[in-house]
N, C-alpha and C. Protein backbone atom coordinates (compact mmCIF):
# COMPACT_ATOMS: atom_id res chain seq x y z
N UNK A 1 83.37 98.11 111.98
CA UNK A 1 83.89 99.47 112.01
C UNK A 1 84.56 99.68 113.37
N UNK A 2 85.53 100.05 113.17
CA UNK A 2 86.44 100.49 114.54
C UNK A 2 86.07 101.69 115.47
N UNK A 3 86.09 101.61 116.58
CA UNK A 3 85.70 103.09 117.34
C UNK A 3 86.07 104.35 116.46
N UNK A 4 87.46 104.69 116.18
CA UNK A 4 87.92 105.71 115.70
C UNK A 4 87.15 105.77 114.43
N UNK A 5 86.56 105.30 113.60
CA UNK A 5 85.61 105.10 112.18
C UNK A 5 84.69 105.75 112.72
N UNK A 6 84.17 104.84 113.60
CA UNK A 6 82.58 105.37 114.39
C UNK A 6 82.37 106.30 114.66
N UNK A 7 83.29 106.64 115.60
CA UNK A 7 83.21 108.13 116.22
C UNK A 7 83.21 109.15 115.09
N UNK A 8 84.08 108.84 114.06
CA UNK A 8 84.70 110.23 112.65
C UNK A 8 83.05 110.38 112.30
N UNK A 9 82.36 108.88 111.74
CA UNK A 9 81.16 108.82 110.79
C UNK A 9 80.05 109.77 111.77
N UNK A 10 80.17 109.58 113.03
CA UNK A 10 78.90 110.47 114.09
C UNK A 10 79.31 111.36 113.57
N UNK A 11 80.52 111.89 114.26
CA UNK A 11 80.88 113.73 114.04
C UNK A 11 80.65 114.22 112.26
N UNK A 12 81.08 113.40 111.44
CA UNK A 12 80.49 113.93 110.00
C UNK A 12 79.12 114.23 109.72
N UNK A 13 78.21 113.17 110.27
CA UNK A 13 77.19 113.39 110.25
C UNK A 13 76.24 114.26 110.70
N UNK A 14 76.76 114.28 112.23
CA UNK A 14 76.17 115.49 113.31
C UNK A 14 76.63 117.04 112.87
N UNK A 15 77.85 116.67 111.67
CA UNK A 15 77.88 118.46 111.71
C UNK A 15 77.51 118.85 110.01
N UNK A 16 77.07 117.86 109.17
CA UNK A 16 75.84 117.29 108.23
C UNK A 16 74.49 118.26 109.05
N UNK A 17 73.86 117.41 109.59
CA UNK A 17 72.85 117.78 109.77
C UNK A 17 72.53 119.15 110.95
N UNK A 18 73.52 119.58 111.73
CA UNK A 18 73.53 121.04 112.21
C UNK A 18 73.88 122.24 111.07
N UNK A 19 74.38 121.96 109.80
CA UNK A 19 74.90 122.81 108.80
C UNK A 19 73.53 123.00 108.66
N UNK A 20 72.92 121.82 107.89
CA UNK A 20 71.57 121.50 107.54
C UNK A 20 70.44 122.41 107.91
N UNK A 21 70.62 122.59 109.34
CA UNK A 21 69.20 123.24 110.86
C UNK A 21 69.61 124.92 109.98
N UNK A 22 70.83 124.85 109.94
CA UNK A 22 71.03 126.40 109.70
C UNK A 22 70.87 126.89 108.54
N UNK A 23 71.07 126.33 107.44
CA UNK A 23 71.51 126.61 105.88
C UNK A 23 70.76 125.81 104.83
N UNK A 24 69.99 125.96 104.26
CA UNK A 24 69.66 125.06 102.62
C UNK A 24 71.32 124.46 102.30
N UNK A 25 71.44 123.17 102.36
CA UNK A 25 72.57 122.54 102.02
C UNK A 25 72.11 122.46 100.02
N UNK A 26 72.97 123.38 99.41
CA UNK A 26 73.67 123.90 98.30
C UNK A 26 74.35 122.59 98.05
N UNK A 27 74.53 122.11 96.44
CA UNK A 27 75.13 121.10 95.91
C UNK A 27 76.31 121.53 96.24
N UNK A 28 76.96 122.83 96.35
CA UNK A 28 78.28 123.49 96.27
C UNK A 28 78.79 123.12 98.07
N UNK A 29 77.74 123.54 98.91
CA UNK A 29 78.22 123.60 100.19
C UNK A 29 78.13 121.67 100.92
N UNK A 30 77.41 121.29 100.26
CA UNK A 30 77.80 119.94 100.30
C UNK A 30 78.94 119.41 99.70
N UNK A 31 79.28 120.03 98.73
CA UNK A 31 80.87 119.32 98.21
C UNK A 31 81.65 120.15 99.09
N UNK A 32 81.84 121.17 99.05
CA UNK A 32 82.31 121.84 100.28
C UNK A 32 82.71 121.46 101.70
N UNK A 33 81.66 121.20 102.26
CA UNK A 33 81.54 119.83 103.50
C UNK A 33 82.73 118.89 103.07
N UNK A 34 82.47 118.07 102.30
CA UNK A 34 82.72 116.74 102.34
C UNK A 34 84.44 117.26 101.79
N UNK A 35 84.70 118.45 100.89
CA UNK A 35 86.40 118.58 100.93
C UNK A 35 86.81 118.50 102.33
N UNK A 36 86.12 119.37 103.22
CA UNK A 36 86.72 119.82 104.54
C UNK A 36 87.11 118.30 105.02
N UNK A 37 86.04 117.86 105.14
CA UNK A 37 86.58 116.20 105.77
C UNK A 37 87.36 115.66 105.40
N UNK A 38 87.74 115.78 104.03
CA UNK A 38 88.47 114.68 103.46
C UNK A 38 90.36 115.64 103.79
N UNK A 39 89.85 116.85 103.77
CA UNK A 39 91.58 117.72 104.17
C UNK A 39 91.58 116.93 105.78
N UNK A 40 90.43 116.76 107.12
CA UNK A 40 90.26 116.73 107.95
C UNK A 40 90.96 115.18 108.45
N UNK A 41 90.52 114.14 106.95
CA UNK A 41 91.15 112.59 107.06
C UNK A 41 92.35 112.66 106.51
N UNK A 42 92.96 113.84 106.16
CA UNK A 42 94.70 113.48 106.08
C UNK A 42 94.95 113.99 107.17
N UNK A 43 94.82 114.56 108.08
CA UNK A 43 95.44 115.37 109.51
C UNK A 43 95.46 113.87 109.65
N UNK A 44 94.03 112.75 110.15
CA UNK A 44 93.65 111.35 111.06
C UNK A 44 94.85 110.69 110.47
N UNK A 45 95.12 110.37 109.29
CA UNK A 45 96.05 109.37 108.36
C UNK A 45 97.50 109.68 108.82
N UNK A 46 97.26 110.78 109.61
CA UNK A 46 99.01 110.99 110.07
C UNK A 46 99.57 110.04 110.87
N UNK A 47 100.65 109.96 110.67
CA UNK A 47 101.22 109.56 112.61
C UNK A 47 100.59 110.05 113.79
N UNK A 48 100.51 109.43 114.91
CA UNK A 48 99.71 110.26 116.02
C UNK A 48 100.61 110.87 116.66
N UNK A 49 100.27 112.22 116.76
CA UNK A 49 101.38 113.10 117.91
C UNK A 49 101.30 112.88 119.21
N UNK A 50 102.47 113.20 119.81
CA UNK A 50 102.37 112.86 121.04
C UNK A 50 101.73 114.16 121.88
N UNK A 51 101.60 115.12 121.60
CA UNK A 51 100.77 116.63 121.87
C UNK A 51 99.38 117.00 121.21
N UNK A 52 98.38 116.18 121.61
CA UNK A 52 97.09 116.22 121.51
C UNK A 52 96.73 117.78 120.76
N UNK A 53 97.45 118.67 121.66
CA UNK A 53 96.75 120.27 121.09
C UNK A 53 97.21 120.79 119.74
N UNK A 54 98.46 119.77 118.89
CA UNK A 54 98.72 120.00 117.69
C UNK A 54 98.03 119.28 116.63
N UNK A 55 97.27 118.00 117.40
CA UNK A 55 96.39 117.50 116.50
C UNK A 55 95.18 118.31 116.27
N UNK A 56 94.67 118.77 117.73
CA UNK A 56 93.36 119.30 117.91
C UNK A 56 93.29 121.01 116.85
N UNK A 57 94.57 121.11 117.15
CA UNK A 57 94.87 122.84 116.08
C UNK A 57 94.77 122.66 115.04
N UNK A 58 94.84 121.84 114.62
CA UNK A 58 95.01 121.30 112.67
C UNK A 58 93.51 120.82 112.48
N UNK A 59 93.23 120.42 113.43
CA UNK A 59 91.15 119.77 112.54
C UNK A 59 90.43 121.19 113.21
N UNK A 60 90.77 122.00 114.00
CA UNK A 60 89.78 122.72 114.51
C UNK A 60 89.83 123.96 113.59
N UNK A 61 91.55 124.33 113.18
CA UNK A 61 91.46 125.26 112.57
C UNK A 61 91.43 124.88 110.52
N UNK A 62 90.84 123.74 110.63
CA UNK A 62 90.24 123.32 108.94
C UNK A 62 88.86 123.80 109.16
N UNK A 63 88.15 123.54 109.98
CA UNK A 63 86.87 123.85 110.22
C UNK A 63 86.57 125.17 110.36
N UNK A 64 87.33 126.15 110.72
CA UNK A 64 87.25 127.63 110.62
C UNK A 64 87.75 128.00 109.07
N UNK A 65 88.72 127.83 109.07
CA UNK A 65 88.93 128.40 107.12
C UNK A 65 87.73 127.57 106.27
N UNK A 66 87.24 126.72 106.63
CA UNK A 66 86.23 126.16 105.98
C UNK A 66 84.92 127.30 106.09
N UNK A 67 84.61 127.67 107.40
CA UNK A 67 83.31 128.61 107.51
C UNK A 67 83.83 129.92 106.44
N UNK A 68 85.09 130.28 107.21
CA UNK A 68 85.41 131.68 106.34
C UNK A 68 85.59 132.26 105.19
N UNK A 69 86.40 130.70 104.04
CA UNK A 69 86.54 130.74 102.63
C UNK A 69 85.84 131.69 102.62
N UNK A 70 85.47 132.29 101.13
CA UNK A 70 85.16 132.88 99.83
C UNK A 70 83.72 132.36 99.81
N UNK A 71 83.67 130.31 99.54
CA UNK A 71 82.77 129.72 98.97
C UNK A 71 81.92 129.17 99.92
N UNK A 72 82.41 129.86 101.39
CA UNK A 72 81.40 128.96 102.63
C UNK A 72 80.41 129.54 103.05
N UNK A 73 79.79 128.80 103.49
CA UNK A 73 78.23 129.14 104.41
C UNK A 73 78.20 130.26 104.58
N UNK A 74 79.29 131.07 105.50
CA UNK A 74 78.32 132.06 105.59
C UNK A 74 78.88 133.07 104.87
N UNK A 75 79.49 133.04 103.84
CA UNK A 75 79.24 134.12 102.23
C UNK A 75 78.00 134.19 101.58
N UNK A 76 77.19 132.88 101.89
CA UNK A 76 76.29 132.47 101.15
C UNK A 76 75.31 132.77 101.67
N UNK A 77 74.96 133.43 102.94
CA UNK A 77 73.75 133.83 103.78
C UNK A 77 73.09 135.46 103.37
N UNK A 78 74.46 136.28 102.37
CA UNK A 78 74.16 137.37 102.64
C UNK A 78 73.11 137.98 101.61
């Protein structure tokens, strides 16, 4: 496995199991999860930009419409 693999599989995992600390992981919010990543591995599959903060804007702000949806975590708390 290549660094860039390695590193993706930690961060999937580590934010796996902090969802986890916070939330009963839901069959729904686990598929949920795992869309976000997979929208998150077509940003990686791109060309690499030469402006770091347009890569960093595109995975940071999947991870926010991910919390906020309709079908995310914390709709599901209330």
């Amino acid at each position: 496995m290549d660094i860039q693999s390695h590193c993706y599989a930690r961060s999937k995992a580590s934010h796996f199991d902090l969802i986890g600390q916070l939330l009963p992981l839901s069959e729904q919010i686990v598929n949920d999860i795992n869309d976000t990543f997979v929208e998150i591995e077509w940003v990686l599959e791109e060309a690499p930009q030469e402006d770091y903060d347009y890569t960093y804007d595109q995975i940071v702000s999947i991870g926010e419409l991910f919390v906020f949806q309709d079908s995310g975590p914390l709709s599901q708390t209330s």
